[in-house]
PDB file of N, CA and C in Angstrom:
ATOM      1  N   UNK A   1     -19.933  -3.741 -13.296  1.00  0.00           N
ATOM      2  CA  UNK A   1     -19.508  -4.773 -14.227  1.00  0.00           C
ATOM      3  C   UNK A   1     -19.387  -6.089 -13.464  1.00  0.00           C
ATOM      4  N   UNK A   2     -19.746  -7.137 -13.963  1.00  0.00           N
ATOM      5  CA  UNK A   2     -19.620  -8.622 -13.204  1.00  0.00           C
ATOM      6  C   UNK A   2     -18.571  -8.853 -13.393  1.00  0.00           C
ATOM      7  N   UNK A   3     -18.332  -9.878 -12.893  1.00  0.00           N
ATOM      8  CA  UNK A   3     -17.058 -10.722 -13.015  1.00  0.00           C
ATOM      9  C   UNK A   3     -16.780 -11.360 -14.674  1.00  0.00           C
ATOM     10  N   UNK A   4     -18.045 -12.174 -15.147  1.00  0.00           N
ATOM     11  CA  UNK A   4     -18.145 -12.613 -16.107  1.00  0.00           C
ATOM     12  C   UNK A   4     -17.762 -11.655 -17.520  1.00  0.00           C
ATOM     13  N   UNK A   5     -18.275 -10.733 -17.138  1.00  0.00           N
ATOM     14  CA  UNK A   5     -18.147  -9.400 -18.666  1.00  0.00           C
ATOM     15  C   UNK A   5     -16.590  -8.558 -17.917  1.00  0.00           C
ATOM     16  N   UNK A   6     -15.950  -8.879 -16.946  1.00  0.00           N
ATOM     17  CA  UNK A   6     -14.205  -8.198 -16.639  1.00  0.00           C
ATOM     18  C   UNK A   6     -13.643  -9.057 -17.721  1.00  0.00           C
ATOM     19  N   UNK A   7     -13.986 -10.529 -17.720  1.00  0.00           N
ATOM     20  CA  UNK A   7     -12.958 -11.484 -18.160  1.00  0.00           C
ATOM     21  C   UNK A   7     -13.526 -11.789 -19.427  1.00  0.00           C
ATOM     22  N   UNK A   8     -14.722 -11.303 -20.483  1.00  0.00           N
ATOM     23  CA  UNK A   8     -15.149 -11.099 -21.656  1.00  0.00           C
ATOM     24  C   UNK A   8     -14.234  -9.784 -22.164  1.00  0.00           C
ATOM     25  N   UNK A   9     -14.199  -8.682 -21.437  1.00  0.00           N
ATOM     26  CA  UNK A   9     -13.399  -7.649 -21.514  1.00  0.00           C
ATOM     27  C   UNK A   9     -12.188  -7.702 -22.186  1.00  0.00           C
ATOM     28  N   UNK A  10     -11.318  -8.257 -21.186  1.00  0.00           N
ATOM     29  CA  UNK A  10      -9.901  -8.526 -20.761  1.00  0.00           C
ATOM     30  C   UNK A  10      -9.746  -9.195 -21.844  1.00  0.00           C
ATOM     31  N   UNK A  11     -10.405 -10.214 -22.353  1.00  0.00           N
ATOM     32  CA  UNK A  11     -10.230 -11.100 -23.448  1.00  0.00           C
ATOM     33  C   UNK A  11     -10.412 -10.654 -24.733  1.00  0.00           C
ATOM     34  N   UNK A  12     -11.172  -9.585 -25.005  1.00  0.00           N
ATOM     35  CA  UNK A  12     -11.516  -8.687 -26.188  1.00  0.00           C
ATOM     36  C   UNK A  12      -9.856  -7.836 -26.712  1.00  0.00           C
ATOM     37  N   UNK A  13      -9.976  -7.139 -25.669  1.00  0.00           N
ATOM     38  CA  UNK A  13      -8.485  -6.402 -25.344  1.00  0.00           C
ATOM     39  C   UNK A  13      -7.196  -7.074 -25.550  1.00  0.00           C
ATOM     40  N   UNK A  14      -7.108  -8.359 -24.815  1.00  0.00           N
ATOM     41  CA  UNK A  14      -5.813  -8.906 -25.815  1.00  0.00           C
ATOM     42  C   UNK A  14      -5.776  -9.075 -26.788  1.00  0.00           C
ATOM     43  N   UNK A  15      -6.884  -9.683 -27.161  1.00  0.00           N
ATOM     44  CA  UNK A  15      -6.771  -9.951 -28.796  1.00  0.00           C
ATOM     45  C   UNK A  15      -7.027  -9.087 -29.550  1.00  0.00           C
ATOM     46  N   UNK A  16      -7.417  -8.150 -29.313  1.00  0.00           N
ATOM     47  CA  UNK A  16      -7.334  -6.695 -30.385  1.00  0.00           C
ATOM     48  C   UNK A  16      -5.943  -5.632 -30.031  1.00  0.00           C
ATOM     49  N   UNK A  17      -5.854  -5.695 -28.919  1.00  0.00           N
ATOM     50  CA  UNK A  17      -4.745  -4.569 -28.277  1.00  0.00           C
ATOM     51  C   UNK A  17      -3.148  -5.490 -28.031  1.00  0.00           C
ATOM     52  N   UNK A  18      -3.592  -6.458 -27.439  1.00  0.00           N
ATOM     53  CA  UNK A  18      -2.247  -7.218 -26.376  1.00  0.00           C
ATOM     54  C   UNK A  18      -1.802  -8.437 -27.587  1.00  0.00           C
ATOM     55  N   UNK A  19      -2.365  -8.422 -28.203  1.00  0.00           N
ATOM     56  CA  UNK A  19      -2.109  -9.507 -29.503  1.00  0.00           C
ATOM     57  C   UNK A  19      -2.386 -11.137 -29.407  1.00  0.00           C
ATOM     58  N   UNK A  20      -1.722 -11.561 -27.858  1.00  0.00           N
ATOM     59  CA  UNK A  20      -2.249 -12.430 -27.652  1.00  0.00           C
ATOM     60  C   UNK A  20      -1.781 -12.700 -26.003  1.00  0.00           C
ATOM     61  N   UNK A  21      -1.773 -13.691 -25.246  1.00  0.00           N
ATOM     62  CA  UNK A  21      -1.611 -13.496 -23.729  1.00  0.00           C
ATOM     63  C   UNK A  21      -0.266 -13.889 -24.000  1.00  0.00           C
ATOM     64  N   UNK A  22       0.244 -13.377 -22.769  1.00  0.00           N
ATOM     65  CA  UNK A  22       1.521 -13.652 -21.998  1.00  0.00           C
ATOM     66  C   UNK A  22       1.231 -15.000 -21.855  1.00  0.00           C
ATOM     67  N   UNK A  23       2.450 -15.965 -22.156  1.00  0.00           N
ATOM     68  CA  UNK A  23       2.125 -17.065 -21.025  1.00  0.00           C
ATOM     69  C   UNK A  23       2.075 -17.186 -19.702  1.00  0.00           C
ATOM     70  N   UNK A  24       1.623 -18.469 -19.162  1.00  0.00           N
ATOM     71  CA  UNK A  24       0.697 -18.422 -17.725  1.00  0.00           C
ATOM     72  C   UNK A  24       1.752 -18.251 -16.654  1.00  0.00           C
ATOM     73  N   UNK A  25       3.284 -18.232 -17.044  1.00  0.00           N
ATOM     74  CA  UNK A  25       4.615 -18.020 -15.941  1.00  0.00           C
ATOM     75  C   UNK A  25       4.700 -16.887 -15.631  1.00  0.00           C
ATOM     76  N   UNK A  26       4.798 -16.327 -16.894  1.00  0.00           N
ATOM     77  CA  UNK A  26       4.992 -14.697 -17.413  1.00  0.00           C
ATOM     78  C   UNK A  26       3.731 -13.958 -16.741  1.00  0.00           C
ATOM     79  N   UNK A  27       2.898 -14.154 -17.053  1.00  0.00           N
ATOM     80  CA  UNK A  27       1.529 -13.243 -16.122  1.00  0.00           C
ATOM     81  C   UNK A  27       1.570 -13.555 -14.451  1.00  0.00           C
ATOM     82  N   UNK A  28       1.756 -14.853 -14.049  1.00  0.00           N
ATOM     83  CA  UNK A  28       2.225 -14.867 -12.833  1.00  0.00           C
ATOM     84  C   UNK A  28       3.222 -14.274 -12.045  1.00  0.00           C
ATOM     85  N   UNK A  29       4.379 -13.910 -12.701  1.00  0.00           N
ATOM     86  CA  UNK A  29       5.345 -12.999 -12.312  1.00  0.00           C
ATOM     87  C   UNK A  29       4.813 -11.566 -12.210  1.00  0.00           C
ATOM     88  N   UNK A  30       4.394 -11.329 -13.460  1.00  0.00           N
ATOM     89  CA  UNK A  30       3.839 -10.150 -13.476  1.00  0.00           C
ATOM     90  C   UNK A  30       2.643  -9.457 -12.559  1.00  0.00           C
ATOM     91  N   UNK A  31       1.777 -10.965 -11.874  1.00  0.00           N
ATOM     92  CA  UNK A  31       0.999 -10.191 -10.728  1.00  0.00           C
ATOM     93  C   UNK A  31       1.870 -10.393  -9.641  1.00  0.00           C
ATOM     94  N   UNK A  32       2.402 -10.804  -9.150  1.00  0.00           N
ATOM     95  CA  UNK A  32       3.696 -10.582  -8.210  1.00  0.00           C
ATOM     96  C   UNK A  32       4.153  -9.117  -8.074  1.00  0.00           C
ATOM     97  N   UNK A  33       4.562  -9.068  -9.461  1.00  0.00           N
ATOM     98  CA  UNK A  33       5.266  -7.489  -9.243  1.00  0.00           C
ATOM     99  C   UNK A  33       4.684  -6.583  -9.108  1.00  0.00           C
ATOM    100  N   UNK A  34       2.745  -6.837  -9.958  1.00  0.00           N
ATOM    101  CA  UNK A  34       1.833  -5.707  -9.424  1.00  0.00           C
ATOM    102  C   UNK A  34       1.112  -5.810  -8.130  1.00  0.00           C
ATOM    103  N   UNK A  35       1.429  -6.848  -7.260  1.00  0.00           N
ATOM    104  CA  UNK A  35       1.023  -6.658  -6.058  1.00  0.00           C
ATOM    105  C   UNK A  35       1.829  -6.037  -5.078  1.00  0.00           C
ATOM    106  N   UNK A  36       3.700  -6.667  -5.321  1.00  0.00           N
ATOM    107  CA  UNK A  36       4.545  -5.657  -5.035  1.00  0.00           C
ATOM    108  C   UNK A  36       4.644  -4.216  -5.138  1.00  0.00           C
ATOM    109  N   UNK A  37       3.737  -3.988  -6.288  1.00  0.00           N
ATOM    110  CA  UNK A  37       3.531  -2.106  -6.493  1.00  0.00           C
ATOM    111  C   UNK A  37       2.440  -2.293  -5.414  1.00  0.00           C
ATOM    112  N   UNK A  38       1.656  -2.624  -5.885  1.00  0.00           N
ATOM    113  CA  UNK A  38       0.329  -2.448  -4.529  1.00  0.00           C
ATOM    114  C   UNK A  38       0.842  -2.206  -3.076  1.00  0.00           C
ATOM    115  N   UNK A  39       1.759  -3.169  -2.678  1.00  0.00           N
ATOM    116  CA  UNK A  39       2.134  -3.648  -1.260  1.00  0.00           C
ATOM    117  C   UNK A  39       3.152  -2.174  -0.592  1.00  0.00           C
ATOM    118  N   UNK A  40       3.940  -1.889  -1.650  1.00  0.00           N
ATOM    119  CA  UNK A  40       4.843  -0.752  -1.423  1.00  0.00           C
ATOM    120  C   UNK A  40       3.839   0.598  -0.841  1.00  0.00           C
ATOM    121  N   UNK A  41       2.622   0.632  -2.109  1.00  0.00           N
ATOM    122  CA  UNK A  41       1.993   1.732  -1.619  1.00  0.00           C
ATOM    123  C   UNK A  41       1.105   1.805  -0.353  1.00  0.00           C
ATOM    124  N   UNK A  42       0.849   0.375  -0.116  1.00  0.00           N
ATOM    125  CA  UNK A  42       0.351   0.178   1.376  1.00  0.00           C
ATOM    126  C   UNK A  42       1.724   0.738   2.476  1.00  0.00           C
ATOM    127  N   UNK A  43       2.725  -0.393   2.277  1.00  0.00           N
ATOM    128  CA  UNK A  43       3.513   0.479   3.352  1.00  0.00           C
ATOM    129  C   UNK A  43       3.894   1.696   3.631  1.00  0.00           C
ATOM    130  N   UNK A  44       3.833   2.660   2.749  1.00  0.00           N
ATOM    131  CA  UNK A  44       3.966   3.833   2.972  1.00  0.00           C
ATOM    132  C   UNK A  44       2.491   4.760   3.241  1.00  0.00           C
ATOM    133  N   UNK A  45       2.004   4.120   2.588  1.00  0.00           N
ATOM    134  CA  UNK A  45       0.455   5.034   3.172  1.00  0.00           C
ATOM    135  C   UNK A  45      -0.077   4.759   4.163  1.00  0.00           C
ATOM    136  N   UNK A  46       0.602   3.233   4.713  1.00  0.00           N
ATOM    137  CA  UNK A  46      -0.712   2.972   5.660  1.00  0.00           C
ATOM    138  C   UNK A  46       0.895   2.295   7.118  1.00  0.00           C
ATOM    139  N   UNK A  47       1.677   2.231   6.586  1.00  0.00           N
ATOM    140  CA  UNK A  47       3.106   1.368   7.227  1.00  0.00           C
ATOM    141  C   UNK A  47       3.518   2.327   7.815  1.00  0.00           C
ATOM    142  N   UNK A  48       4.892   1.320   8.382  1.00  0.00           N
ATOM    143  CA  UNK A  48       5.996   2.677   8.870  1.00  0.00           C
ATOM    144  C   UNK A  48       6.887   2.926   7.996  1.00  0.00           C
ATOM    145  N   UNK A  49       6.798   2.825   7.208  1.00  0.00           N
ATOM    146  CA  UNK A  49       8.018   3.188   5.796  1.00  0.00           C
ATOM    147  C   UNK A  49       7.347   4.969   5.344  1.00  0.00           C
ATOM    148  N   UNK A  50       8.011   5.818   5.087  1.00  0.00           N
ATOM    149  CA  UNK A  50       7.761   6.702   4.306  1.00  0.00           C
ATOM    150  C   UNK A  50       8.117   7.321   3.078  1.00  0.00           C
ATOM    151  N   UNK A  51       6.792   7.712   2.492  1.00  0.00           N
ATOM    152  CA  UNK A  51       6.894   8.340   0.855  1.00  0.00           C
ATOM    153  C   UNK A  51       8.478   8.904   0.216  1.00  0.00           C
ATOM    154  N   UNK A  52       8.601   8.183  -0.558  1.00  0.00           N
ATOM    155  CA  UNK A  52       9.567   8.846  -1.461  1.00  0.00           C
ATOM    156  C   UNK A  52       8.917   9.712  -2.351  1.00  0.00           C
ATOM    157  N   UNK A  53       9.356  10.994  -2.650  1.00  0.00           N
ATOM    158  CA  UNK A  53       9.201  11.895  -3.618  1.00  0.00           C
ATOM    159  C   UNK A  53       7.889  11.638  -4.774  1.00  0.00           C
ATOM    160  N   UNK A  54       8.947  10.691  -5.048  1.00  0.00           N
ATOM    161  CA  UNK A  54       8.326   9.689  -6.546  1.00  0.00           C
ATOM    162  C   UNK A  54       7.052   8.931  -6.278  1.00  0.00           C
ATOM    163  N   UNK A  55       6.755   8.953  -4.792  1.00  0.00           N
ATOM    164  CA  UNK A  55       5.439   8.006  -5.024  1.00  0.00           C
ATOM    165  C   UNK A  55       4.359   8.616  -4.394  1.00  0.00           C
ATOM    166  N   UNK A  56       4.691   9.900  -4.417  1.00  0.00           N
ATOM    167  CA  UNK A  56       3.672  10.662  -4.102  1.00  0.00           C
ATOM    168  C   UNK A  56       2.256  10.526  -5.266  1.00  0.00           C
ATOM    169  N   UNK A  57       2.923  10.621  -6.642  1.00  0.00           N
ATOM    170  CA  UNK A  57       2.156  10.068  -7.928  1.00  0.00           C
ATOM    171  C   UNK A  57       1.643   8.795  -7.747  1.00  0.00           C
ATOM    172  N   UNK A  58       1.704   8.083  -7.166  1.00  0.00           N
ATOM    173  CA  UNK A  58       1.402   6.625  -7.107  1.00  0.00           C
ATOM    174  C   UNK A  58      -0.504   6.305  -7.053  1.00  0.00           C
ATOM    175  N   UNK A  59      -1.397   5.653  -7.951  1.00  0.00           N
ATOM    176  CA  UNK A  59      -2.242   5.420  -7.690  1.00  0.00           C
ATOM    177  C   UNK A  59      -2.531   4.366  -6.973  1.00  0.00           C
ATOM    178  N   UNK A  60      -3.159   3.896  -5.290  1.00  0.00           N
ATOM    179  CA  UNK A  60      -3.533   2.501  -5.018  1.00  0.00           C
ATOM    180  C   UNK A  60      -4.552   1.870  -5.955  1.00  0.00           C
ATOM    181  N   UNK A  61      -5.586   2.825  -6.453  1.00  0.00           N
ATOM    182  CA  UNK A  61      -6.554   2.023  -7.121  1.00  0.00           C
ATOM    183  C   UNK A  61      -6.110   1.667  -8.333  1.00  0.00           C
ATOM    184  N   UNK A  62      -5.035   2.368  -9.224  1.00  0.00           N
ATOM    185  CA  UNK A  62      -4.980   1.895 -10.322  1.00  0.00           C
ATOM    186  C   UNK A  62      -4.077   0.559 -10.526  1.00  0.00           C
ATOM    187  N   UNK A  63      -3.595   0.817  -8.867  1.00  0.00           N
ATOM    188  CA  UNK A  63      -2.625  -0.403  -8.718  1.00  0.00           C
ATOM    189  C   UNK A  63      -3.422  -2.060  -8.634  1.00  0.00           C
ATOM    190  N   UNK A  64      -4.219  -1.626  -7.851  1.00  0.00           N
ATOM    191  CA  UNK A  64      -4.896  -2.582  -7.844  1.00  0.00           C
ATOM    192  C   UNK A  64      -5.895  -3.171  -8.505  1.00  0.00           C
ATOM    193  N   UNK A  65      -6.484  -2.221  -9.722  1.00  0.00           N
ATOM    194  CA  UNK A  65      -6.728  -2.544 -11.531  1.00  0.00           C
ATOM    195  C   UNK A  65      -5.308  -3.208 -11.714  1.00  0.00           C
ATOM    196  N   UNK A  66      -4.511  -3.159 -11.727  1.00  0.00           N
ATOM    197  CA  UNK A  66      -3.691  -3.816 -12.613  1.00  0.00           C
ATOM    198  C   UNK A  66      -3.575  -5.162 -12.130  1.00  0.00           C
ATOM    199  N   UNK A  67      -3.848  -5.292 -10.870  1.00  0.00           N
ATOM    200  CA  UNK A  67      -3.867  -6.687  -9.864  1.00  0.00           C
ATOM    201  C   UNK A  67      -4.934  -7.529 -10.754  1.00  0.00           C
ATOM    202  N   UNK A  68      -6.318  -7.100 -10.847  1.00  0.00           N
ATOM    203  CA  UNK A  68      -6.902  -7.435 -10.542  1.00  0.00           C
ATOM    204  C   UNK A  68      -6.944  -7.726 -12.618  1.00  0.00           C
ATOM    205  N   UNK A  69      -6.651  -6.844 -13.209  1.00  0.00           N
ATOM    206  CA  UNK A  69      -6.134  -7.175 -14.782  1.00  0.00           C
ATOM    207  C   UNK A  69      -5.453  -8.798 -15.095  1.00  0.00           C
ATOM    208  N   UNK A  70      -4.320  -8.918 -14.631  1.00  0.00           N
ATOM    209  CA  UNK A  70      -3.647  -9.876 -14.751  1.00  0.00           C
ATOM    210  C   UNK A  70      -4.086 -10.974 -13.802  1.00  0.00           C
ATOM    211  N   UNK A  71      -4.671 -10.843 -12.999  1.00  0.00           N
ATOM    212  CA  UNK A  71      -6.023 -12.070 -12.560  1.00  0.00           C
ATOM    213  C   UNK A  71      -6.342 -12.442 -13.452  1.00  0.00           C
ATOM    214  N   UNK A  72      -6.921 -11.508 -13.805  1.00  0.00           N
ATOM    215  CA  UNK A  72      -8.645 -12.159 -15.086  1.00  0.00           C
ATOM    216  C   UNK A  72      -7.710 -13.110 -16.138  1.00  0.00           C
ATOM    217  N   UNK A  73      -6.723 -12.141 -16.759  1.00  0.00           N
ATOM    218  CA  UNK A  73      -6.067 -12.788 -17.987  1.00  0.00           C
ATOM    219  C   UNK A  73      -5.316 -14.338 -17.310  1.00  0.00           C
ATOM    220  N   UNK A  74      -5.329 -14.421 -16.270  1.00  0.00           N
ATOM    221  CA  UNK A  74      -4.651 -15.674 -15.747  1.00  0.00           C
ATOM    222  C   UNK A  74      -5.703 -16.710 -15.752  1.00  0.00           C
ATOM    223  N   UNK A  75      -6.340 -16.186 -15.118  1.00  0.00           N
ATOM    224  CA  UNK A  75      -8.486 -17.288 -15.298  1.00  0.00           C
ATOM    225  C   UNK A  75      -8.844 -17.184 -16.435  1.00  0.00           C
ATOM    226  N   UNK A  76      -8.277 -16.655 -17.436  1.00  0.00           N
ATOM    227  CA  UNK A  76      -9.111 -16.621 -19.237  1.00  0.00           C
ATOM    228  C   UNK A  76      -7.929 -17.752 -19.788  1.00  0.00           C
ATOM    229  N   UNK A  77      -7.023 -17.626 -19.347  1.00  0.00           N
ATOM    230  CA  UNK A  77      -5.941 -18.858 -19.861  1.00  0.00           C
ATOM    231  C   UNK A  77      -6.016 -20.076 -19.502  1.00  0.00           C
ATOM    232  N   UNK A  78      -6.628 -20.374 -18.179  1.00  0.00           N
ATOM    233  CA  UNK A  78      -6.334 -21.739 -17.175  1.00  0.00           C
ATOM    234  C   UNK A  78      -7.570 -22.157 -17.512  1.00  0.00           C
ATOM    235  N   UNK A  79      -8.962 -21.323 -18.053  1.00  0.00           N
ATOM    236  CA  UNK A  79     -10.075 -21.394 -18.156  1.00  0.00           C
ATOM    237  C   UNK A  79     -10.948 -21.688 -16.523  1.00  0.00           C
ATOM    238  N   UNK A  80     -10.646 -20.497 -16.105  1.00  0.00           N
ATOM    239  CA  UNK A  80     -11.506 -20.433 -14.634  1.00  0.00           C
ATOM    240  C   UNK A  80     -12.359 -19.279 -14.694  1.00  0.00           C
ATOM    241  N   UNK A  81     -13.820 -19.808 -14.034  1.00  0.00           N
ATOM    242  CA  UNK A  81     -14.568 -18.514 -14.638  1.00  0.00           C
ATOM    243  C   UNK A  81     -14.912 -17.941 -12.724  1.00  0.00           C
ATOM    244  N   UNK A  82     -14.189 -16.559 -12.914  1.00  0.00           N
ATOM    245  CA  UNK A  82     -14.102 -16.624 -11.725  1.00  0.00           C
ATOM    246  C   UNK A  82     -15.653 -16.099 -10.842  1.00  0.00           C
ATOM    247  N   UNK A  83     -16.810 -16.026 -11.431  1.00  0.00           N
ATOM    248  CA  UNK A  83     -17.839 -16.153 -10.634  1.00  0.00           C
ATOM    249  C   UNK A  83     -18.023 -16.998 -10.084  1.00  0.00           C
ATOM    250  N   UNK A  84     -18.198 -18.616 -10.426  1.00  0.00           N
ATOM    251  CA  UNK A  84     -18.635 -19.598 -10.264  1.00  0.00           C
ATOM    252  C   UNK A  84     -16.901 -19.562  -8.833  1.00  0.00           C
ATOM    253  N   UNK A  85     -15.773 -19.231  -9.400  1.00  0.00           N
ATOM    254  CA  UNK A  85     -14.687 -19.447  -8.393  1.00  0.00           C
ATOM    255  C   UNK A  85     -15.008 -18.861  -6.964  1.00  0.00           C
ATOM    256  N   UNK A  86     -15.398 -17.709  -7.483  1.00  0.00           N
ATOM    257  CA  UNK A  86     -15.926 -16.178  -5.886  1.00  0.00           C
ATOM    258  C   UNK A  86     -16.791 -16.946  -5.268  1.00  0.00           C
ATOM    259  N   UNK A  87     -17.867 -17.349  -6.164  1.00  0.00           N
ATOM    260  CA  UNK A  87     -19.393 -17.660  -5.408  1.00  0.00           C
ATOM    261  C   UNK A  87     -18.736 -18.908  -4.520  1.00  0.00           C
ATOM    262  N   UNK A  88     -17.787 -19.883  -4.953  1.00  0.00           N
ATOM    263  CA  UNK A  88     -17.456 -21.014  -4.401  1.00  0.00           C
ATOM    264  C   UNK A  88     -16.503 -20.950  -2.914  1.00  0.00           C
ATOM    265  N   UNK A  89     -15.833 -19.566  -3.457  1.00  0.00           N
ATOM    266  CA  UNK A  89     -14.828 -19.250  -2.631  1.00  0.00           C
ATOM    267  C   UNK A  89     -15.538 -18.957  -1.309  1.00  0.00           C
ATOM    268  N   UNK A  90     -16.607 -17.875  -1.442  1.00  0.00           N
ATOM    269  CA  UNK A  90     -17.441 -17.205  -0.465  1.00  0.00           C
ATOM    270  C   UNK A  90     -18.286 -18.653   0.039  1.00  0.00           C
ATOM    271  N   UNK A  91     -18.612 -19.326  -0.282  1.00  0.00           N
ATOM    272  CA  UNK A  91     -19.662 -20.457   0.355  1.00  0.00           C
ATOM    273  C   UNK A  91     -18.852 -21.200   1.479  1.00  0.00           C
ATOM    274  N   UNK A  92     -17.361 -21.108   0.939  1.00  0.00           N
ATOM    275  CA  UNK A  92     -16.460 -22.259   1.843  1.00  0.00           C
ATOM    276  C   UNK A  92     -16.257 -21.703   2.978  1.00  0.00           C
ATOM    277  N   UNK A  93     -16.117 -20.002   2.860  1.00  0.00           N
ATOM    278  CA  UNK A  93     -15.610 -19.098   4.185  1.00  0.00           C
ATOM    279  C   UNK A  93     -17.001 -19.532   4.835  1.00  0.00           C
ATOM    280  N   UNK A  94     -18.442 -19.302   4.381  1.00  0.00           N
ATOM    281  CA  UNK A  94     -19.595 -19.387   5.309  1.00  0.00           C
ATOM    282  C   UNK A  94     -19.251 -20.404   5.588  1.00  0.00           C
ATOM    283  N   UNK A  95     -19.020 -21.576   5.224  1.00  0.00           N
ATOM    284  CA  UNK A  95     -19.190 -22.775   6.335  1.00  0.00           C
ATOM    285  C   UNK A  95     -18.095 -22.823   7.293  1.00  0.00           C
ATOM    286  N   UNK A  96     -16.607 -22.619   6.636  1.00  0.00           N
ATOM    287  CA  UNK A  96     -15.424 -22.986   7.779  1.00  0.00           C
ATOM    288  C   UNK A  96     -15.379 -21.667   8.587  1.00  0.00           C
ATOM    289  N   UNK A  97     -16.240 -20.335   8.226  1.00  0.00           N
ATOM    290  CA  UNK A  97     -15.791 -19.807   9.012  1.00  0.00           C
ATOM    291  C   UNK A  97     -16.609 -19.047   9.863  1.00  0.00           C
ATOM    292  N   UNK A  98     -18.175 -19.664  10.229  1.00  0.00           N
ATOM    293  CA  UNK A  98     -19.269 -19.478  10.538  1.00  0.00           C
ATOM    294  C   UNK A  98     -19.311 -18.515  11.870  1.00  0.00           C
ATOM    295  N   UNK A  99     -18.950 -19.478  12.808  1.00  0.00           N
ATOM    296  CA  UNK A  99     -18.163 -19.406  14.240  1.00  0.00           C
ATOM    297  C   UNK A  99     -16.866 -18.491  14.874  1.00  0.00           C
ATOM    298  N   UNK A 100     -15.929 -18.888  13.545  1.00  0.00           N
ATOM    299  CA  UNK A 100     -14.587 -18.194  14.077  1.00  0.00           C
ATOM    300  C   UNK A 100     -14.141 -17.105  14.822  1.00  0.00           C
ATOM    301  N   UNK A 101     -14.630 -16.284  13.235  1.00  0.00           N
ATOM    302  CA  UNK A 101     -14.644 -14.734  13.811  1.00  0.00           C
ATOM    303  C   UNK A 101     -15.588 -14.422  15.096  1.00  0.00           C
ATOM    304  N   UNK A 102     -16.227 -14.819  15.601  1.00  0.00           N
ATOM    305  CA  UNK A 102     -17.305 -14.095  16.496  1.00  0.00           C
ATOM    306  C   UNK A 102     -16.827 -14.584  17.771  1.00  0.00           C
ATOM    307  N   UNK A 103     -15.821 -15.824  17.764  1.00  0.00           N
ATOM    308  CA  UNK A 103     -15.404 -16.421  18.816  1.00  0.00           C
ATOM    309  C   UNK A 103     -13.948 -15.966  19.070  1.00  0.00           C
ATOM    310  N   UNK A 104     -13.764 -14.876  18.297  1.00  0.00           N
ATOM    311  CA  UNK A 104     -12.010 -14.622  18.109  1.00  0.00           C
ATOM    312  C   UNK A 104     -11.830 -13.162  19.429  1.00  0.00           C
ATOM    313  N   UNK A 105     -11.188 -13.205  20.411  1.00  0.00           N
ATOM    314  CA  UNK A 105     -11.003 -12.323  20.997  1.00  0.00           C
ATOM    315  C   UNK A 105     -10.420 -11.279  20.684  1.00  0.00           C
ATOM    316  N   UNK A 106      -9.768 -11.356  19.581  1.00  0.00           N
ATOM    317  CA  UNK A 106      -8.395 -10.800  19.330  1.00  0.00           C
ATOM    318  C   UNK A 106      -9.662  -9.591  18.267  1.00  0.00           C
ATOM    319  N   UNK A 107     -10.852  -9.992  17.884  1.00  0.00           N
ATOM    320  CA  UNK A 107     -11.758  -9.125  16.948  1.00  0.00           C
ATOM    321  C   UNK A 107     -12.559  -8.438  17.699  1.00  0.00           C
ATOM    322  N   UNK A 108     -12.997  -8.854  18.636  1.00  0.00           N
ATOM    323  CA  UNK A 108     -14.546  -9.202  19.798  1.00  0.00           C
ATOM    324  C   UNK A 108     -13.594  -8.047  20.799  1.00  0.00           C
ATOM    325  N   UNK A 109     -12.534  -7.978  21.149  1.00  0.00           N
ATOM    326  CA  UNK A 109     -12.251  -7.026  21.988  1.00  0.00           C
ATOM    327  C   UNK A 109     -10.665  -6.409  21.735  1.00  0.00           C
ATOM    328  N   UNK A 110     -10.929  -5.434  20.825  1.00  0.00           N
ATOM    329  CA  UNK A 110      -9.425  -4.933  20.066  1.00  0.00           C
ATOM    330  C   UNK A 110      -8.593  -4.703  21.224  1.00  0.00           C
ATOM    331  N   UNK A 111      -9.082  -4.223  22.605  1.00  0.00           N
ATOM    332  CA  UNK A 111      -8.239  -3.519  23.453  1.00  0.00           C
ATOM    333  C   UNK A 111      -7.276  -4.702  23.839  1.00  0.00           C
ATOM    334  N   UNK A 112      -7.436  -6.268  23.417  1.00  0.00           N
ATOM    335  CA  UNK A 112      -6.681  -7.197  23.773  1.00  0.00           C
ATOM    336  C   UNK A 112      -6.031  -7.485  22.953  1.00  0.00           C
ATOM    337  N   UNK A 113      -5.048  -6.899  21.822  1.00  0.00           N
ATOM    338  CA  UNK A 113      -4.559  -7.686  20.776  1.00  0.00           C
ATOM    339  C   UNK A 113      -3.839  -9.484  20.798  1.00  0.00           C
ATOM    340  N   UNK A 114      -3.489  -9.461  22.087  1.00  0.00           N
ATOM    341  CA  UNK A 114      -2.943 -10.822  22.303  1.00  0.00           C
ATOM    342  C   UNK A 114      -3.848 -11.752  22.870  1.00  0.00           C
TER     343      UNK A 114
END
């Protein structure tokens, strides 16, 4: 699925299912808190924090559908179409960041983290 037909999607779905959007505060909070679900399940799967009981159930991917949900509906409100945003986003890393990485020691030779 493109980017373009997530946020044709997403937009179908509120207005038949979600009735109409959250406002743009309200969805912002709300990816906060679903990145906070996201972030929790990183620290324990991948951190030094460990699993509670309860989050053994925990999906990362569905967590991060929901991230990536309340994106779209945030770019269908502000009217950002986020291909044209990605494609723009990705062009800026090629230029500012052409060099960086390849010159970064800290990538180029892990055994040195500092």
């Amino acid at each position: 699925m493109l980017l373009k037909e997530a946020q044709s999607k997403v937009d179908d779905w509120i207005n038949k299912v979600g009735i109409r959007y959250f406002s743009e505060l309200t969805n912002t909070a709300l990816l906060m808190e679903e990145v906070g679900e996201l972030a929790r399940i990183m620290a324990r799967k991948y951190g030094e924090q460990t699993a509670k009981p309860t989050d053994n159930a925990e999906n990362m991917a569905d967590e991060m559908a929901d991230v990536l949900f309340v994106l779209i509906c945030l770019a269908n409100q502000t009217g950002v179409d986020l291909t044209t945003a990605f494609e723009n986003n990705l062009e800026k890393k090629n230029q500012r960041d052409a060099e960086r990485h390849k010159n970064n020691p800290k990538l180029t030779n892990p055994s040195n983290p500092d």
